[in-house]
N, C-alpha and C. Protein backbone atom coordinates (compact mmCIF):
# COMPACT_ATOMS: atom_id res chain seq x y z
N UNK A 1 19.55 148.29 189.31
CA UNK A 1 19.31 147.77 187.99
C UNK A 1 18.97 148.89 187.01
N UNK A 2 18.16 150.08 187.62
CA UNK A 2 17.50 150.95 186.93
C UNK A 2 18.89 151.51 186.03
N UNK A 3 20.17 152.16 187.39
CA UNK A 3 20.92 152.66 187.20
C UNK A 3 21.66 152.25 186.09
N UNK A 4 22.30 150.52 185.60
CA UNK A 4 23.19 150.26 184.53
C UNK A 4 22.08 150.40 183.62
N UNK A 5 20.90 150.01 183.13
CA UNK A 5 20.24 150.40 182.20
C UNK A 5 20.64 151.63 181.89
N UNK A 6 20.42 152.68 182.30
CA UNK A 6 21.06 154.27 182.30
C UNK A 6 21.88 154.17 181.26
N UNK A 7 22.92 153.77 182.33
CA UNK A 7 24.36 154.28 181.89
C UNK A 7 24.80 153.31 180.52
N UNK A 8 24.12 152.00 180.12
CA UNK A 8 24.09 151.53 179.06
C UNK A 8 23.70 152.29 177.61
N UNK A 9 22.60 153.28 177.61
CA UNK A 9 21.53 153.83 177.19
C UNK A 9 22.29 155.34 177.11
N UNK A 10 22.44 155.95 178.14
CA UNK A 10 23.60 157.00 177.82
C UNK A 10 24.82 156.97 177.19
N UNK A 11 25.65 156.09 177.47
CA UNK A 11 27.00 156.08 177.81
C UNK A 11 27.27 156.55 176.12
N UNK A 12 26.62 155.28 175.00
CA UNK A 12 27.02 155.30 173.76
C UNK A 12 26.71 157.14 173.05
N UNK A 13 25.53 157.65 173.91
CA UNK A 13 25.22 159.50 173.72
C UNK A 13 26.54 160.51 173.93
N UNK A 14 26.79 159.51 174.78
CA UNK A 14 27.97 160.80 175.44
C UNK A 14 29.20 160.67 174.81
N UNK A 15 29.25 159.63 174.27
CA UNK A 15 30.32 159.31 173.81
C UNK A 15 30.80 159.94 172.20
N UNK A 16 29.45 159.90 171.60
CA UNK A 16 29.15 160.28 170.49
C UNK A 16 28.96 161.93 170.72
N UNK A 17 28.49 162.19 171.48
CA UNK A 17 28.39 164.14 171.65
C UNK A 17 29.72 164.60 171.81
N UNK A 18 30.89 163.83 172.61
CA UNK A 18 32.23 164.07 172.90
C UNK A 18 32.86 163.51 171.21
N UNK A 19 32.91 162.78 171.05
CA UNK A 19 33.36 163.06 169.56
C UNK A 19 33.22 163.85 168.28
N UNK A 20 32.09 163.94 168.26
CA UNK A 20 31.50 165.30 167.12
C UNK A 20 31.80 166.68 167.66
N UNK A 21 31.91 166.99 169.10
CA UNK A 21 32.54 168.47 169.20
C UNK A 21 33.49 168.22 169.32
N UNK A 22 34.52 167.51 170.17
CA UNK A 22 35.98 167.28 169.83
C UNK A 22 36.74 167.41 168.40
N UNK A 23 36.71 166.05 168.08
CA UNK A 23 37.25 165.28 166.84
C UNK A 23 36.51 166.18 165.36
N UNK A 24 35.52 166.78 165.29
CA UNK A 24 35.11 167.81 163.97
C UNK A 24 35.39 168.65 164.07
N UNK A 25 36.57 169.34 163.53
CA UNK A 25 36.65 170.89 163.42
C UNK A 25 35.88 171.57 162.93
N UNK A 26 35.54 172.64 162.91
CA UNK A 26 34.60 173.77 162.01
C UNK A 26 34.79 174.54 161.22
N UNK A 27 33.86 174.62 159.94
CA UNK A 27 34.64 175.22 158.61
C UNK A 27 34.67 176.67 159.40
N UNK A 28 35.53 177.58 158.54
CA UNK A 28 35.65 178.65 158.51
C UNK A 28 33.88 179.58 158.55
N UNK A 29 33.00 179.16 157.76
CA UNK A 29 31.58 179.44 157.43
C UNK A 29 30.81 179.19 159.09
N UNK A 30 31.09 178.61 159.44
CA UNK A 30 30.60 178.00 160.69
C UNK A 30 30.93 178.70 162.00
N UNK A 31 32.35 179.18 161.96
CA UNK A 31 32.89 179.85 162.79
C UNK A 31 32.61 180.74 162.96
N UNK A 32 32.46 181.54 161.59
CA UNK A 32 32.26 182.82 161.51
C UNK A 32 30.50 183.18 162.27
N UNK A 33 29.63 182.42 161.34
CA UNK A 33 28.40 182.27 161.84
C UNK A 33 28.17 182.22 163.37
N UNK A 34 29.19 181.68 164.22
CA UNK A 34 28.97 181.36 165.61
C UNK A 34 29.69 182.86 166.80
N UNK A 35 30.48 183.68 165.73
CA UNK A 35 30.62 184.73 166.11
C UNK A 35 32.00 184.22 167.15
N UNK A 36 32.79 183.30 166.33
CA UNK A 36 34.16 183.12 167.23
C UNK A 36 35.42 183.39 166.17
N UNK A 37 36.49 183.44 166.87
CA UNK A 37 37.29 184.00 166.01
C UNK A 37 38.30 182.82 165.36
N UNK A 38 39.27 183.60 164.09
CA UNK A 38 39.96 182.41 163.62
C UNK A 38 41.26 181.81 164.40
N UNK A 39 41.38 180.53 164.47
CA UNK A 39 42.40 180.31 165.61
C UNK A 39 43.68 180.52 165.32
N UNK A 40 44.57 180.77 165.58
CA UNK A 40 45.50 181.37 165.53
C UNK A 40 46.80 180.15 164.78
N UNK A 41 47.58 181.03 163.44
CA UNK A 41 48.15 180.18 162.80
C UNK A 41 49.65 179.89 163.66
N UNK A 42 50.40 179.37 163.46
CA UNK A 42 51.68 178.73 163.98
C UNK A 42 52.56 178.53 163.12
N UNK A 43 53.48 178.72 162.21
CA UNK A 43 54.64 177.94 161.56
C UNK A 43 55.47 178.11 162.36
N UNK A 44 56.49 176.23 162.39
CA UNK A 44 57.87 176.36 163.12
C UNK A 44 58.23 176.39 162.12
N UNK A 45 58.61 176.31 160.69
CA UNK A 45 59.88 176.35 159.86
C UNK A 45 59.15 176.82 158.50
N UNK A 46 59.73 177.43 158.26
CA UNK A 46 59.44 178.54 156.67
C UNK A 46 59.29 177.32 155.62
N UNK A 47 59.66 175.90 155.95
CA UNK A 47 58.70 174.84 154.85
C UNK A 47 57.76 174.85 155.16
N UNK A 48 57.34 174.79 156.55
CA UNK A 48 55.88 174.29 156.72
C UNK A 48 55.18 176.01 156.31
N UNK A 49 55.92 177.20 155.98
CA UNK A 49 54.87 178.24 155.59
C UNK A 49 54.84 177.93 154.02
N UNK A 50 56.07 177.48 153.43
CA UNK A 50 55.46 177.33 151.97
C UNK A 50 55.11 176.32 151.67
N UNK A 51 54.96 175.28 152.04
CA UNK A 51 53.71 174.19 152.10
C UNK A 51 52.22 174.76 152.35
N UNK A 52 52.14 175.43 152.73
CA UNK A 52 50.94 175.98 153.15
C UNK A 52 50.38 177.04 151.77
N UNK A 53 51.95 177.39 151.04
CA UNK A 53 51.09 178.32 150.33
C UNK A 53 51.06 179.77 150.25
N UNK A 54 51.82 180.24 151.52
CA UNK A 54 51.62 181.87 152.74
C UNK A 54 52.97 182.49 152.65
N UNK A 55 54.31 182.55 151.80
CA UNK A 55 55.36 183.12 151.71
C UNK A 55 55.19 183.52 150.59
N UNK A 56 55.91 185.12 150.81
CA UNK A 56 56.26 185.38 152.17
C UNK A 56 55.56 185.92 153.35
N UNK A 57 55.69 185.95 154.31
CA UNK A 57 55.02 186.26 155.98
C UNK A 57 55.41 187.89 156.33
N UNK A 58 54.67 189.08 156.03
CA UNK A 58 54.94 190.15 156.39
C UNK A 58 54.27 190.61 157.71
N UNK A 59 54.76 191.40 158.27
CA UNK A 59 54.87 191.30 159.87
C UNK A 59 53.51 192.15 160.24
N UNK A 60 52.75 191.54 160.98
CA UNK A 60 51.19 191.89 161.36
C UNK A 60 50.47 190.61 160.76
N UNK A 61 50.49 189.69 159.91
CA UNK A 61 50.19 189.22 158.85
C UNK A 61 49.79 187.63 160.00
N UNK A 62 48.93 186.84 159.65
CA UNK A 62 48.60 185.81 160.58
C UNK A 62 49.86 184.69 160.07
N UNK A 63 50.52 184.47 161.64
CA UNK A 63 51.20 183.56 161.03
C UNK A 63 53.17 183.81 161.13
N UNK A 64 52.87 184.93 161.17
CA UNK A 64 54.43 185.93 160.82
C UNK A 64 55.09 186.21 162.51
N UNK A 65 55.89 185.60 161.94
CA UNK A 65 57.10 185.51 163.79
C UNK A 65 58.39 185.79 163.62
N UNK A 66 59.03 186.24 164.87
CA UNK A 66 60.25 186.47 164.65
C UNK A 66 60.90 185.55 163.99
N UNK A 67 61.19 184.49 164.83
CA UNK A 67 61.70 183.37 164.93
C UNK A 67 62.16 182.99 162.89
N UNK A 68 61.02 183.20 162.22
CA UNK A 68 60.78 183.17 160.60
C UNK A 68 61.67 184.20 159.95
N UNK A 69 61.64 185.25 160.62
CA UNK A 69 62.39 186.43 159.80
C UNK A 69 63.87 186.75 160.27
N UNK A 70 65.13 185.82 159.48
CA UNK A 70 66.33 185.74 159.53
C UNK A 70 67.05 187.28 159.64
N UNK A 71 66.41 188.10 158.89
CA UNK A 71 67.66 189.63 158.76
C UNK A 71 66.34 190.29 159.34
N UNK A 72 65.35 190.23 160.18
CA UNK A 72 64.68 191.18 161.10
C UNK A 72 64.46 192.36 159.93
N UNK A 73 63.68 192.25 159.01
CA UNK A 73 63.87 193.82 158.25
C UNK A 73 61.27 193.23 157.56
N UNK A 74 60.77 192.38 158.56
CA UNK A 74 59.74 192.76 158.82
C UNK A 74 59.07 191.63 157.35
N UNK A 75 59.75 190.85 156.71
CA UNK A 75 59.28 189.49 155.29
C UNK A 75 60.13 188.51 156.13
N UNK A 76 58.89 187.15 156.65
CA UNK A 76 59.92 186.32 157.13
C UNK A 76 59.40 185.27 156.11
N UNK A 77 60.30 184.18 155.76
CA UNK A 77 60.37 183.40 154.85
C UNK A 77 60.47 184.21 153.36
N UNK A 78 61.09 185.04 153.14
CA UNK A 78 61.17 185.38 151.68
C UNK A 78 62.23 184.42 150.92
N UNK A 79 62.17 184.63 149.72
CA UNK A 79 63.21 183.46 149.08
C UNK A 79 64.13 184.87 148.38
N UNK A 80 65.85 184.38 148.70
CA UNK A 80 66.59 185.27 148.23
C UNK A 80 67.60 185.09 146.86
């Protein structure tokens, strides 16, 4: 009996601790503060980099992939 009391009494804790670190990402301010690094950007298609804002993508640059840069000469998504 002791035991479902417990797990009644927990369950809704755990549930709630697994959602707030899951499901909340962390601002940039937060991250930094915690001494972790920024996660690493991804574009599959040179819309989703200028949707974002980030073209063009020069090579070292977060974000910048082959795959983006059509004539290999190191600006991927430039507009010609």
């Amino acid at each position: 009996m002791a035991r479902d009391s417990f797990l009644k009494t927990a369950a809704p804790l755990v549930v709630l601790t697994f959602l707030a670190v899951y499901n909340f990402p962390m601002s940039k301010e937060e991250r930094a503060a915690a001494g972790l690094p920024d996660p690493p950007v991804f574009y599959r298609y040179c819309s989703d980099v200028r949707a974002a804002g980030k073209a063009p993508l020069h090579h070292g640059e977060p974000g910048y992939m082959a795959h983006l840069d059509r004539d290999n000469d190191g600006i991927a998504c430039e507009s010609y």
